[in-house]
PDB file of N, CA and C in Angstrom:
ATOM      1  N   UNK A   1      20.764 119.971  66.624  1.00  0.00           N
ATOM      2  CA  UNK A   1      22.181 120.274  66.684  1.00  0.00           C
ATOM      3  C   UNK A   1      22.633 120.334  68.135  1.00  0.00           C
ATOM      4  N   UNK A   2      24.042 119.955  68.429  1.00  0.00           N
ATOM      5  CA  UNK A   2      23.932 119.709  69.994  1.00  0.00           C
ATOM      6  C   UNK A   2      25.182 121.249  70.042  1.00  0.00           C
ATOM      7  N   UNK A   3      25.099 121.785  71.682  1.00  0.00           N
ATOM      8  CA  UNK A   3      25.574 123.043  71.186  1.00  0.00           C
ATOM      9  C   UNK A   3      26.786 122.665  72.145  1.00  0.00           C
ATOM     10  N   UNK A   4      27.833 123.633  72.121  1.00  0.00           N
ATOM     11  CA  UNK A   4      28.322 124.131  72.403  1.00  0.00           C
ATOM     12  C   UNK A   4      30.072 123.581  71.506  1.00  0.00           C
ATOM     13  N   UNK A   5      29.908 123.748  70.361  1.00  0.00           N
ATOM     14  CA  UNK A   5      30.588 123.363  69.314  1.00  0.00           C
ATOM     15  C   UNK A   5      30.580 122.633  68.676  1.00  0.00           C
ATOM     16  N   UNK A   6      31.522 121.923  67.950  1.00  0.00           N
ATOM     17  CA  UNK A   6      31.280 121.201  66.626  1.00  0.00           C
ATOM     18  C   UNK A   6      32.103 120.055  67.195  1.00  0.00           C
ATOM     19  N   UNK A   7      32.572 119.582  68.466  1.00  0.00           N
ATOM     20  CA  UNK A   7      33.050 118.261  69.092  1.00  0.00           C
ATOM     21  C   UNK A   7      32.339 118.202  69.935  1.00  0.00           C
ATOM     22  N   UNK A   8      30.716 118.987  70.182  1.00  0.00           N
ATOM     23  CA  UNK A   8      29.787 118.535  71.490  1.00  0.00           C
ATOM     24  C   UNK A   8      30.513 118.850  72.519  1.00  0.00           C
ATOM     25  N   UNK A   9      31.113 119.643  72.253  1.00  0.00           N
ATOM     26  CA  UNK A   9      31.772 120.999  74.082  1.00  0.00           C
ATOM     27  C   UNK A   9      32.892 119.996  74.195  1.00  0.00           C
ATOM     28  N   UNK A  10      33.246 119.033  73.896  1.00  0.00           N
ATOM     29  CA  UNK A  10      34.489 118.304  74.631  1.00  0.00           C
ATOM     30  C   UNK A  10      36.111 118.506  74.153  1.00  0.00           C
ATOM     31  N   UNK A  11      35.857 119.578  73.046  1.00  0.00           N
ATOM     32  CA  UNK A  11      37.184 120.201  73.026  1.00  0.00           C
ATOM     33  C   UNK A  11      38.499 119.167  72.784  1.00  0.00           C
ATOM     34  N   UNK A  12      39.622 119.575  71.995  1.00  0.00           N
ATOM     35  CA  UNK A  12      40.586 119.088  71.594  1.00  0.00           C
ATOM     36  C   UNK A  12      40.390 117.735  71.246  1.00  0.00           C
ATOM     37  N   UNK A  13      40.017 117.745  70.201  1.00  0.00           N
ATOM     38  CA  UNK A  13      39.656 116.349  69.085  1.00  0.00           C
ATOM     39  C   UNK A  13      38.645 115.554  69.826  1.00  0.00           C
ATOM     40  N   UNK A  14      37.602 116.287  70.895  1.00  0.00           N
ATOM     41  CA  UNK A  14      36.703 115.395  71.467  1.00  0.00           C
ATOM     42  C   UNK A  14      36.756 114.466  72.499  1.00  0.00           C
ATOM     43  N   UNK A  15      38.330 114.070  72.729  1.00  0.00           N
ATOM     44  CA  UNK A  15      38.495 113.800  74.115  1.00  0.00           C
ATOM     45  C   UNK A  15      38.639 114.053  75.224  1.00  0.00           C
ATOM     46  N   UNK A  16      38.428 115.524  75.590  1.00  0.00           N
ATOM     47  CA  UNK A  16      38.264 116.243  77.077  1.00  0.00           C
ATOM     48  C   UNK A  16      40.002 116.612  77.345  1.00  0.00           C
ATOM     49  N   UNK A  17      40.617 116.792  76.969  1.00  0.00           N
ATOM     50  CA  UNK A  17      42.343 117.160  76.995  1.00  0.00           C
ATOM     51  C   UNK A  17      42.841 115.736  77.493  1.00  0.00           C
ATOM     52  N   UNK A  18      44.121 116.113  77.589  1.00  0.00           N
ATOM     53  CA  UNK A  18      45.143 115.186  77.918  1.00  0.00           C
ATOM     54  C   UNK A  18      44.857 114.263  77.814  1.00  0.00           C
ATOM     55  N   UNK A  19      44.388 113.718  76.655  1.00  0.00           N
ATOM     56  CA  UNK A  19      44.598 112.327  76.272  1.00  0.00           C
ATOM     57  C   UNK A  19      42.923 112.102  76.962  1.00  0.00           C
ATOM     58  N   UNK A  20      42.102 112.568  76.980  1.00  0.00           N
ATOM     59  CA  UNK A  20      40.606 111.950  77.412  1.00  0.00           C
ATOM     60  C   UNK A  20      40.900 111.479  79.247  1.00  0.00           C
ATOM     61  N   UNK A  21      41.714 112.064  79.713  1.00  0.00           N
ATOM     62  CA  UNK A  21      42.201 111.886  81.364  1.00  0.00           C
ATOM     63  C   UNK A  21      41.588 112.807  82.195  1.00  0.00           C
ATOM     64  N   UNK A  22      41.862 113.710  81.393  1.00  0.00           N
ATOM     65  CA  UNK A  22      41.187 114.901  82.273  1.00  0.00           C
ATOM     66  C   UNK A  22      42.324 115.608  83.220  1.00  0.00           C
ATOM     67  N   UNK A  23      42.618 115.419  84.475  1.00  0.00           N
ATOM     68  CA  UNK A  23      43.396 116.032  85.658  1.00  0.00           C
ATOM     69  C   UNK A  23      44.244 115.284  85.947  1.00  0.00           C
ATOM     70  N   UNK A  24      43.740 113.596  85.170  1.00  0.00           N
ATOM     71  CA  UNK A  24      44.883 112.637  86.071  1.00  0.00           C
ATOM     72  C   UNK A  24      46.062 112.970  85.118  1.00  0.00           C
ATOM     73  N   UNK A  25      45.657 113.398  83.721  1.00  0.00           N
ATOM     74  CA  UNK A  25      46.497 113.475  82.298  1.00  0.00           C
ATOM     75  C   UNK A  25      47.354 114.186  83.027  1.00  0.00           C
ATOM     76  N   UNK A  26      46.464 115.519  83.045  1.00  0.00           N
ATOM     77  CA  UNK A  26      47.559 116.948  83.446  1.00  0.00           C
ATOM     78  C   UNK A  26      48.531 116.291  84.590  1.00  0.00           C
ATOM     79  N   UNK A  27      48.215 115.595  85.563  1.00  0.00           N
ATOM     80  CA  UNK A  27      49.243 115.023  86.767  1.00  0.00           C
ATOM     81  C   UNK A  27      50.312 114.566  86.585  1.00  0.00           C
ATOM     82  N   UNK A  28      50.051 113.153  85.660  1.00  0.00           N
ATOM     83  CA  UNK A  28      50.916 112.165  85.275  1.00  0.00           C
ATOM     84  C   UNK A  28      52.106 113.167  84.103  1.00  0.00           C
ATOM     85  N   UNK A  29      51.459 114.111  83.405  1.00  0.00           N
ATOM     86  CA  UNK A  29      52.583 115.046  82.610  1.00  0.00           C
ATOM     87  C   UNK A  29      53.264 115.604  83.591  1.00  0.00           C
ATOM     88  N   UNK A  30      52.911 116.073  84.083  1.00  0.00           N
ATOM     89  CA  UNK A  30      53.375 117.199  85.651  1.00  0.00           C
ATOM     90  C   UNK A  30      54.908 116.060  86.011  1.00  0.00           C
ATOM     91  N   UNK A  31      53.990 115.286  86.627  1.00  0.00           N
ATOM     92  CA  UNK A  31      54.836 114.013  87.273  1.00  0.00           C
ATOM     93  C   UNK A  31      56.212 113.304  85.826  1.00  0.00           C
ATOM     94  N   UNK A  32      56.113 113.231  84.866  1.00  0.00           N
ATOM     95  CA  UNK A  32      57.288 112.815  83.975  1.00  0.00           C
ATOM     96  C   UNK A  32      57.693 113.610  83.451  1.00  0.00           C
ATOM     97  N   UNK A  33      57.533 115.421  83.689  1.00  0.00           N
ATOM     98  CA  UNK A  33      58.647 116.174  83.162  1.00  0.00           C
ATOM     99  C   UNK A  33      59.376 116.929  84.359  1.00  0.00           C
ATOM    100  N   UNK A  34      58.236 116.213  85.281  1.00  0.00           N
ATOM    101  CA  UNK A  34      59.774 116.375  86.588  1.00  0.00           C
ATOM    102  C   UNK A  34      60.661 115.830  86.655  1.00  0.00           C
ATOM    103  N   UNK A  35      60.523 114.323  86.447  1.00  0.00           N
ATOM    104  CA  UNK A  35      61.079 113.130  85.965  1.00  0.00           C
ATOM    105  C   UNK A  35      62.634 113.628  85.299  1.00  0.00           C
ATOM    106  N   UNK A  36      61.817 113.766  84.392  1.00  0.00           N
ATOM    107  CA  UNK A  36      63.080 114.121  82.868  1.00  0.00           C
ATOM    108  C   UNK A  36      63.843 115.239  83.407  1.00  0.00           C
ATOM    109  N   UNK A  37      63.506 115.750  84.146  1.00  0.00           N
ATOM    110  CA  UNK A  37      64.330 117.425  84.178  1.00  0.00           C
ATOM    111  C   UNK A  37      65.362 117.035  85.648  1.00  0.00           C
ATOM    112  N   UNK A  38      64.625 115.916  86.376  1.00  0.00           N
ATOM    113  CA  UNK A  38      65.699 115.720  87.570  1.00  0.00           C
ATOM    114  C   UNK A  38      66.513 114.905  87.260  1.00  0.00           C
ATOM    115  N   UNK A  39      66.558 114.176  85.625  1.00  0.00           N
ATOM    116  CA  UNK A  39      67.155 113.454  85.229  1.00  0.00           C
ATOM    117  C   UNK A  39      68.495 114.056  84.682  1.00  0.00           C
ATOM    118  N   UNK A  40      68.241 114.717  83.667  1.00  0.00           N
ATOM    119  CA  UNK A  40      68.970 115.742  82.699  1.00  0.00           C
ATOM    120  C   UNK A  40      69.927 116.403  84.013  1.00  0.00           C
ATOM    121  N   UNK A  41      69.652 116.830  85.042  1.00  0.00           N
ATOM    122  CA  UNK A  41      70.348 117.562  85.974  1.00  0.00           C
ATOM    123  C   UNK A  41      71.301 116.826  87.375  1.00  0.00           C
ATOM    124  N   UNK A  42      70.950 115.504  86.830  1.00  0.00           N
ATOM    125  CA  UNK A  42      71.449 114.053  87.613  1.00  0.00           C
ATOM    126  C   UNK A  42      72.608 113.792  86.736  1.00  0.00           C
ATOM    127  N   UNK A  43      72.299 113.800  85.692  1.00  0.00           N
ATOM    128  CA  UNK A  43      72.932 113.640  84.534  1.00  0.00           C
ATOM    129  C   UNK A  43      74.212 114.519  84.233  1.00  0.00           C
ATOM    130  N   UNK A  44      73.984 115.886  84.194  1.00  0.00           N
ATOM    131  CA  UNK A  44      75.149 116.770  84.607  1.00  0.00           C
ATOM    132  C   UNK A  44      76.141 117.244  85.472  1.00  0.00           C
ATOM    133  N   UNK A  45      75.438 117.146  86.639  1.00  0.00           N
ATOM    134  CA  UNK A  45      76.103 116.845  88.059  1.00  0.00           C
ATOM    135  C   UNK A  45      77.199 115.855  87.782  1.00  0.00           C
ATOM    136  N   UNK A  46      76.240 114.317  87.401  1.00  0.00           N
ATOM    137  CA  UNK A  46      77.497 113.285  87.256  1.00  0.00           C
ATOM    138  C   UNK A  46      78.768 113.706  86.362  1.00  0.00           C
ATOM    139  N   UNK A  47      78.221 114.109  85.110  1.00  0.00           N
ATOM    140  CA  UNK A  47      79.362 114.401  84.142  1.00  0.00           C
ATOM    141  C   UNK A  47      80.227 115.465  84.311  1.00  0.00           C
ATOM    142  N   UNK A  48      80.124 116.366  85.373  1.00  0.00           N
ATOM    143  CA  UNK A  48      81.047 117.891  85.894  1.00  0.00           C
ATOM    144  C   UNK A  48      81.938 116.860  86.936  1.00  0.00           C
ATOM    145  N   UNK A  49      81.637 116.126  87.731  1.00  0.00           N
ATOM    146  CA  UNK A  49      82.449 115.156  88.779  1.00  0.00           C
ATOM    147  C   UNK A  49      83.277 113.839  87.990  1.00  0.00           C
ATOM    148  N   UNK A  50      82.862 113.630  87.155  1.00  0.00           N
ATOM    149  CA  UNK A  50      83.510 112.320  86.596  1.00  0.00           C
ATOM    150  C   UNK A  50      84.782 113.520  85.697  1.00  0.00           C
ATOM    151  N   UNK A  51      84.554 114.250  84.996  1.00  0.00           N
ATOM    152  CA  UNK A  51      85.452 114.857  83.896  1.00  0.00           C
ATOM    153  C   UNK A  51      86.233 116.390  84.661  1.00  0.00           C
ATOM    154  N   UNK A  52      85.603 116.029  85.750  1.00  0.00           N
ATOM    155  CA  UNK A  52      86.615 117.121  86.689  1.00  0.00           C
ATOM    156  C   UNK A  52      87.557 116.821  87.821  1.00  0.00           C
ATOM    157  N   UNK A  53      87.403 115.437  87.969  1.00  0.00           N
ATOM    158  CA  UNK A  53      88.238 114.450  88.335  1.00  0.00           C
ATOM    159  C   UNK A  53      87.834 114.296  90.345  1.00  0.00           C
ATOM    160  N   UNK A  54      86.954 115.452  90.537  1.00  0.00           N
ATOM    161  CA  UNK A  54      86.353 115.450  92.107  1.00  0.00           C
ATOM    162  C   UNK A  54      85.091 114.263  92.278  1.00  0.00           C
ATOM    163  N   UNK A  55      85.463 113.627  93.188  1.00  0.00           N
ATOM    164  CA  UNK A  55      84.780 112.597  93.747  1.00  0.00           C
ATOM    165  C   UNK A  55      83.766 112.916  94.842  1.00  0.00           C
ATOM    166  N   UNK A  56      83.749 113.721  95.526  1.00  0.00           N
ATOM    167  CA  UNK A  56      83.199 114.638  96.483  1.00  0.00           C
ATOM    168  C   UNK A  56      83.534 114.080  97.829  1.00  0.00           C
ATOM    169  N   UNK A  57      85.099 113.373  97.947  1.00  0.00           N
ATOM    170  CA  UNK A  57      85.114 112.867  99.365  1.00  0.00           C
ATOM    171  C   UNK A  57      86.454 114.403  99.322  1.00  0.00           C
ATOM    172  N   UNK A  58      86.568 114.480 101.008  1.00  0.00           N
ATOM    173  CA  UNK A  58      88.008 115.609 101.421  1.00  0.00           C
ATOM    174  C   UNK A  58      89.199 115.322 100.957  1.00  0.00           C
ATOM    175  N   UNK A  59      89.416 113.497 101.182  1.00  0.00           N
ATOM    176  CA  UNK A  59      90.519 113.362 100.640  1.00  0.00           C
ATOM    177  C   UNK A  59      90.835 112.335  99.392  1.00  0.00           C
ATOM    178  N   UNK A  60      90.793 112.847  98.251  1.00  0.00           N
ATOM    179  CA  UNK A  60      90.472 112.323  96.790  1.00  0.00           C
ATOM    180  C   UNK A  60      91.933 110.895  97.280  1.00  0.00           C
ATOM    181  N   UNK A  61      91.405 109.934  96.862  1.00  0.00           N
ATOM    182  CA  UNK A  61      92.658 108.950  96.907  1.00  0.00           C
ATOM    183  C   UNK A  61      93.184 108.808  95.414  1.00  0.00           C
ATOM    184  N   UNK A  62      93.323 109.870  94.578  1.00  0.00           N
ATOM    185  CA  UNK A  62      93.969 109.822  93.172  1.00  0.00           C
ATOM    186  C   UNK A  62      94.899 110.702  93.546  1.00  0.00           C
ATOM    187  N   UNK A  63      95.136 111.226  94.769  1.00  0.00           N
ATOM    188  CA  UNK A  63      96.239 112.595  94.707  1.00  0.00           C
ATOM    189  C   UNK A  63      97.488 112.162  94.600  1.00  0.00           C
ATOM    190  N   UNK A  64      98.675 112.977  94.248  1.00  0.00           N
ATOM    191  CA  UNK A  64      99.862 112.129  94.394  1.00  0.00           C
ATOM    192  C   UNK A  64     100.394 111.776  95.679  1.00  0.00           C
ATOM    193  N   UNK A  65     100.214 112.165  96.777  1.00  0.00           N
ATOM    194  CA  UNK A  65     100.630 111.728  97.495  1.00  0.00           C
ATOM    195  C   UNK A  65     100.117 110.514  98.131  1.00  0.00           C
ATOM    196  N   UNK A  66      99.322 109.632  97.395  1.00  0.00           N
ATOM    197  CA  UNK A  66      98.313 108.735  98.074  1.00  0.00           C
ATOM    198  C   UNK A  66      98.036 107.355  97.279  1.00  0.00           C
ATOM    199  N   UNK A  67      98.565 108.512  95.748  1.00  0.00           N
ATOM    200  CA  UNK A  67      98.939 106.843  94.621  1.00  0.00           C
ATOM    201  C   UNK A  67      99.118 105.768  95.021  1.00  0.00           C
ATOM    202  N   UNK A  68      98.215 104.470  94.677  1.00  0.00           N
ATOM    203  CA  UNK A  68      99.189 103.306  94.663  1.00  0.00           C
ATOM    204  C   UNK A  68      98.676 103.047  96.175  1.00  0.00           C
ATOM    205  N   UNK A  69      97.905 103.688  97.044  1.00  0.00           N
ATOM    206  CA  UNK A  69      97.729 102.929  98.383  1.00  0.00           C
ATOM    207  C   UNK A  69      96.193 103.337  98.609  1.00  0.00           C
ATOM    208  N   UNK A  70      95.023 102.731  99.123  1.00  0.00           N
ATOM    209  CA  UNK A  70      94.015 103.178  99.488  1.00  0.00           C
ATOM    210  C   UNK A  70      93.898 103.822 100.380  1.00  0.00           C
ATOM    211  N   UNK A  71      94.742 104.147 101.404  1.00  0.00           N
ATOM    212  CA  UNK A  71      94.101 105.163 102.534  1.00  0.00           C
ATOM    213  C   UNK A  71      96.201 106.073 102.704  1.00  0.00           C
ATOM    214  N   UNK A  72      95.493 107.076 102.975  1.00  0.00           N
ATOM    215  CA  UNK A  72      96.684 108.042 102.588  1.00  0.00           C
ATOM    216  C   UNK A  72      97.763 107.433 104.073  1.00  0.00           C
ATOM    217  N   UNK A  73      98.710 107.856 104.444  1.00  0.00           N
ATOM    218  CA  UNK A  73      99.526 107.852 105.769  1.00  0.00           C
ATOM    219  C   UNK A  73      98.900 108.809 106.717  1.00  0.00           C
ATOM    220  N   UNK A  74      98.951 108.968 108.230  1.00  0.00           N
ATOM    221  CA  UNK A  74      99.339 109.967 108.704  1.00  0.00           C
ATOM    222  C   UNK A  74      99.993 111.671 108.266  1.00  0.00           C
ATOM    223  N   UNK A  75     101.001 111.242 107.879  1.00  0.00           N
ATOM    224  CA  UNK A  75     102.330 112.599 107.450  1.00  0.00           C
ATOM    225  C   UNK A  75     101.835 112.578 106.047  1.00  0.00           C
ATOM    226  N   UNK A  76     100.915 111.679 105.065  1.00  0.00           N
ATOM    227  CA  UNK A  76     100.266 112.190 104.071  1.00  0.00           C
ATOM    228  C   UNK A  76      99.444 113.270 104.336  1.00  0.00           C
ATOM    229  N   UNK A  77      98.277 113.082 105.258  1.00  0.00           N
ATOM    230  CA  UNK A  77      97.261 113.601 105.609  1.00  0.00           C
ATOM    231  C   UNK A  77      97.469 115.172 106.530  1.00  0.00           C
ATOM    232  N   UNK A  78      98.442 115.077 107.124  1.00  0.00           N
ATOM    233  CA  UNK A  78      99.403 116.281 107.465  1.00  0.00           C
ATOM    234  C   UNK A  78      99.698 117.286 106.513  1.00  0.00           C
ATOM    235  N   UNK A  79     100.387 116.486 105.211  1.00  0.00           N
ATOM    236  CA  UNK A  79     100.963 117.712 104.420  1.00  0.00           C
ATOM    237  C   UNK A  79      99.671 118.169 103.576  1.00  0.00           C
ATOM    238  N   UNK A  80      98.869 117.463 103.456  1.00  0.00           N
ATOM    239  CA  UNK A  80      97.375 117.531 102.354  1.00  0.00           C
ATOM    240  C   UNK A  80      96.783 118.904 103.214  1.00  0.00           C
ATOM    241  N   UNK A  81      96.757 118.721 105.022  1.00  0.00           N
ATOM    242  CA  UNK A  81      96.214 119.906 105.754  1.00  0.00           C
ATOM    243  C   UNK A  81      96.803 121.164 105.488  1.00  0.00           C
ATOM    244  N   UNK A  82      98.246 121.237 105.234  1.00  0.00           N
ATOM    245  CA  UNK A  82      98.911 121.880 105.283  1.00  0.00           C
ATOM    246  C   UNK A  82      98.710 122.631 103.966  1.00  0.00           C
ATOM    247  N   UNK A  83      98.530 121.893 102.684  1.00  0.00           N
ATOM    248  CA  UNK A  83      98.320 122.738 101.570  1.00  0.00           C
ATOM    249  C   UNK A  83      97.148 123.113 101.268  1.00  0.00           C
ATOM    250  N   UNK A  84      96.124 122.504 101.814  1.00  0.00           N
ATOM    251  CA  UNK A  84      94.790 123.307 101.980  1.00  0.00           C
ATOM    252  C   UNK A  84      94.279 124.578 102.954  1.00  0.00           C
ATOM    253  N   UNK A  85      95.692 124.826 103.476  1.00  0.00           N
ATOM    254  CA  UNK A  85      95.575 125.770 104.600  1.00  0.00           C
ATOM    255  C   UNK A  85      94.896 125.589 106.377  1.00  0.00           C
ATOM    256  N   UNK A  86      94.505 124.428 105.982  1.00  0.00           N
ATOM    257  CA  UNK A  86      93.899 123.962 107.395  1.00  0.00           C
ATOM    258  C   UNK A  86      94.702 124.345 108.522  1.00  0.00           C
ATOM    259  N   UNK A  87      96.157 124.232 108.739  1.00  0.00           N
ATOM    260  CA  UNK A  87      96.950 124.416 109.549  1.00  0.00           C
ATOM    261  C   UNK A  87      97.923 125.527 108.877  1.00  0.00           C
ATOM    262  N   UNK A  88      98.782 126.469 109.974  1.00  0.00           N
ATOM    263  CA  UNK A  88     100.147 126.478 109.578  1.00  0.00           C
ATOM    264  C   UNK A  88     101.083 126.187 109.521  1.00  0.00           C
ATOM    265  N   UNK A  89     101.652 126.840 108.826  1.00  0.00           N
ATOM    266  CA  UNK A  89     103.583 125.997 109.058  1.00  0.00           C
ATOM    267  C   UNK A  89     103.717 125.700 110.724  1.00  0.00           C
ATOM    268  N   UNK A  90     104.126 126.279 111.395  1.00  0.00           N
ATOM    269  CA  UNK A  90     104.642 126.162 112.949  1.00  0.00           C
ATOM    270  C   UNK A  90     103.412 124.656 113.263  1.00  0.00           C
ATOM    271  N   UNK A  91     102.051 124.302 113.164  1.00  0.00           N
ATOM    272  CA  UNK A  91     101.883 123.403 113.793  1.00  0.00           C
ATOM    273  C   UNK A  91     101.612 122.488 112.480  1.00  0.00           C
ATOM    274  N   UNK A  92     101.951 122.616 111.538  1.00  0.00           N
ATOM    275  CA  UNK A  92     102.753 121.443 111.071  1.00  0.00           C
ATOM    276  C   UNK A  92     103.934 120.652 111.209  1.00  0.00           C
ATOM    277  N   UNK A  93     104.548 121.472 111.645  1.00  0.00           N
ATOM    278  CA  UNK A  93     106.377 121.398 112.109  1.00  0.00           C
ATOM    279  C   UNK A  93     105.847 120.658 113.366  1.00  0.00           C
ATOM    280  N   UNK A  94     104.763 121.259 114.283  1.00  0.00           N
ATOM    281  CA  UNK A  94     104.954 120.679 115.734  1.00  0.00           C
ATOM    282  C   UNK A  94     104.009 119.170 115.800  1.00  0.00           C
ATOM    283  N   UNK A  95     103.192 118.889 114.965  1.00  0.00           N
ATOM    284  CA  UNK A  95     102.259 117.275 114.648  1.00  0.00           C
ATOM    285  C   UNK A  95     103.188 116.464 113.739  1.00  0.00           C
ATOM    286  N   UNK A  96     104.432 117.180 112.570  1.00  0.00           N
ATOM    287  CA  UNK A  96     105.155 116.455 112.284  1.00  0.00           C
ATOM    288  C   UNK A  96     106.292 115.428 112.923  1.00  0.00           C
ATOM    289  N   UNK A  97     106.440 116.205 114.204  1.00  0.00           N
ATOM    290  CA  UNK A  97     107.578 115.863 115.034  1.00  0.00           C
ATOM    291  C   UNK A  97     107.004 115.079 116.442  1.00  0.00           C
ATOM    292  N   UNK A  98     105.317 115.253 116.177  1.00  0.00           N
ATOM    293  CA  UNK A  98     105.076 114.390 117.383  1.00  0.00           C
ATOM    294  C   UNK A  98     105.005 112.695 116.713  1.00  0.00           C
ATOM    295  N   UNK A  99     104.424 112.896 115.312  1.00  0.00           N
ATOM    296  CA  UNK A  99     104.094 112.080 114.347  1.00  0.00           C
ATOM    297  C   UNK A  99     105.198 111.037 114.191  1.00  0.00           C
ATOM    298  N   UNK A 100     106.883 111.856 114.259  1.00  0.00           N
ATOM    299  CA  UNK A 100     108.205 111.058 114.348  1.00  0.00           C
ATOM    300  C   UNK A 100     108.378 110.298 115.785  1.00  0.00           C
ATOM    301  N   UNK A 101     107.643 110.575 116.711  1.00  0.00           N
ATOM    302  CA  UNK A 101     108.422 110.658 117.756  1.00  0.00           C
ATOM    303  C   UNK A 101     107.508 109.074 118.703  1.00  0.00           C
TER     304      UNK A 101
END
């Protein structure tokens, strides 16, 4: 009788685990459920940016003030600072009027 069980010591249906691999098994699993999980999370990222309408550039060219042209104006890009708080009123008033001038 040979000992050390009833598969001759080699455990889980006799092929030594993971598929009769041994360590490379355990690796290559390691390695494709990283895979899958950086996938799934590639995957969500995309779908929060596509259905939230952010592109991840500063100045989204879907805004209204920018419709209809690929790159915003000057005095676009002014008032966009202005409502993001970048600037205040007073040196908006004072880049608007250099902007005219």
């Amino acid at each position: 009788m040979m000992g050390g069980g009833m598969m001759g010591g080699l455990g889980m249906g006799g092929l030594g685990g993971f598929g009769g691999l041994g360590i490379l098994g355990m690796l290559l699993n390691l390695v494709i459920w990283v895979g899958f999980l950086a996938l799934i999370i590639y995957g969500v990222v995309w779908a929060v940016r596509q259905f939230s309408g952010q592109s991840g550039t500063p100045f989204p060219a879907t805004s209204p003030e920018t419709r209809g042209s690929a790159t915003p104006s000057p005095e676009e890009l002014l008032k966009l600072r202005l409502a993001q708080g970048e600037i205040d009123e007073a040196e908006y008033q004072r880049l608007r009027q250099l902007l005219q001038s």
